[in-house]
C-alpha atoms as a PDB file:
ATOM      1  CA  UNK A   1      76.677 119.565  67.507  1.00  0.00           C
ATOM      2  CA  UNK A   2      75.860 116.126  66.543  1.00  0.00           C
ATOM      3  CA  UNK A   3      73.944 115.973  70.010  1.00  0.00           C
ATOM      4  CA  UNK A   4      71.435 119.167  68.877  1.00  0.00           C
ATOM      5  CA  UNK A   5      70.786 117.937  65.438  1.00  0.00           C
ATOM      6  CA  UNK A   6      70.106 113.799  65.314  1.00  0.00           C
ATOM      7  CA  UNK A   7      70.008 113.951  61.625  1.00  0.00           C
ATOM      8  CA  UNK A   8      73.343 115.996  61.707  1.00  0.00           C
ATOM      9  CA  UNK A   9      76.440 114.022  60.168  1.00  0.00           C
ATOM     10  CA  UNK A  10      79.625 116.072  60.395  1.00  0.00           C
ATOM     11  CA  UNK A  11      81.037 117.447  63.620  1.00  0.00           C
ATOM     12  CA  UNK A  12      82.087 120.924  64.491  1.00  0.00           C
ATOM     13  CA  UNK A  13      85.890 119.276  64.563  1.00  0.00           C
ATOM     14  CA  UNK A  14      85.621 118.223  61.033  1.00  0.00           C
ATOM     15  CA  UNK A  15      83.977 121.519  59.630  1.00  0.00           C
ATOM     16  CA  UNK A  16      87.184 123.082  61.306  1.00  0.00           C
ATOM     17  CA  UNK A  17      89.642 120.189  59.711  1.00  0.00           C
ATOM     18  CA  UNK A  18      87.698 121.360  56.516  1.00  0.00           C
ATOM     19  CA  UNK A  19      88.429 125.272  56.496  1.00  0.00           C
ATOM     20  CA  UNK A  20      92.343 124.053  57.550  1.00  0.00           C
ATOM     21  CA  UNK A  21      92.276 121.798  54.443  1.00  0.00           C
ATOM     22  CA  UNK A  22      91.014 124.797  52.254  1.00  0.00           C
ATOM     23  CA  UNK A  23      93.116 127.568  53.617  1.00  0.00           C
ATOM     24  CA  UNK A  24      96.182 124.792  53.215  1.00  0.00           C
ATOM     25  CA  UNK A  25      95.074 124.302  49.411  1.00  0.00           C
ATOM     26  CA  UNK A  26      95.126 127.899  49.403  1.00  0.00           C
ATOM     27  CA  UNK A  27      98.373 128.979  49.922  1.00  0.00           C
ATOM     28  CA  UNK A  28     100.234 125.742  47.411  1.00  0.00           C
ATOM     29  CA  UNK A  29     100.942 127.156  44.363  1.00  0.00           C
ATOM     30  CA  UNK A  30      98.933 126.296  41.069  1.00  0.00           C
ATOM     31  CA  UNK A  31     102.168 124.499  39.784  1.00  0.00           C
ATOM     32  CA  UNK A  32     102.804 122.262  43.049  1.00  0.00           C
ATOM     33  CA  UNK A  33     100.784 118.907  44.085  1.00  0.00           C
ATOM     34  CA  UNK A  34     101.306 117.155  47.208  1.00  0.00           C
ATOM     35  CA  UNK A  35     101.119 113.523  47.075  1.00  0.00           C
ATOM     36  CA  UNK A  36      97.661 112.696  48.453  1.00  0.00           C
ATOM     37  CA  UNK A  37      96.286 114.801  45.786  1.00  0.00           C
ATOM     38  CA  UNK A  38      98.458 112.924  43.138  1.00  0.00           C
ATOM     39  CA  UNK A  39      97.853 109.671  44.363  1.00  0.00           C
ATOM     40  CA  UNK A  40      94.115 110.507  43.992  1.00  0.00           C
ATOM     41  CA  UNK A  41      94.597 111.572  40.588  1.00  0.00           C
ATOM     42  CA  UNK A  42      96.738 108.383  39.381  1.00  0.00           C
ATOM     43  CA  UNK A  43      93.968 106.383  41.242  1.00  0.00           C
ATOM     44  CA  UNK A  44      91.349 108.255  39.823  1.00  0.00           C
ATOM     45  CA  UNK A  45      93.261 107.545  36.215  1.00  0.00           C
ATOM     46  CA  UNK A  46      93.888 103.640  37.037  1.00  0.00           C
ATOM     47  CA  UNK A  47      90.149 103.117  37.442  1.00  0.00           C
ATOM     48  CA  UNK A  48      88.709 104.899  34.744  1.00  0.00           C
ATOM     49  CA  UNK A  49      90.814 103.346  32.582  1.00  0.00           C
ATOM     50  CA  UNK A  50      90.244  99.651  34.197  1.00  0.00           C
ATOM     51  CA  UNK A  51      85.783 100.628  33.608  1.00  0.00           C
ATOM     52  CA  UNK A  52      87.129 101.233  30.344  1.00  0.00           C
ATOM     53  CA  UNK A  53      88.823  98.077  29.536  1.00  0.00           C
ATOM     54  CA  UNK A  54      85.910  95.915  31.295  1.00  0.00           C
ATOM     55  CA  UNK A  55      83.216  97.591  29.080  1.00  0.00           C
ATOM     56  CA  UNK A  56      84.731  97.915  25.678  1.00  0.00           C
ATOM     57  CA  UNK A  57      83.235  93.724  25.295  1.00  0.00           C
ATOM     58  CA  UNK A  58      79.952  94.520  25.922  1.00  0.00           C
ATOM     59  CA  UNK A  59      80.506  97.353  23.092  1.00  0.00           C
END
């Protein structure tokens, strides 16, 4: 795909990886959270809170 389109950036495999991911995400329930999505989330937390603590000076 990436041959047709020069400008194109994602392959064909990794639209398919994508609609795996989704369908995956799907079918966990709304309760459950595997732990790539928590470790995004804690990582996500640890950050915001460290821009936090480096701006509040300059306040």
């Amino acid at each position: 795909m990436t041959d047709d389109f020069p400008g194109a950036r994602y392959s064909t495999a990794t639209l398919d990886w994508a609609r795996n991911e989704h369908k995956t995400l799907g079918t966990l329930g709304k309760d459950e959270i595997d732990s790539g999505r928590l470790r995004s989330r804690l990582l996500s937390r640890v950050l915001s809170q460290s821009l936090t603590r480096l701006l509040a000076p300059l306040r």
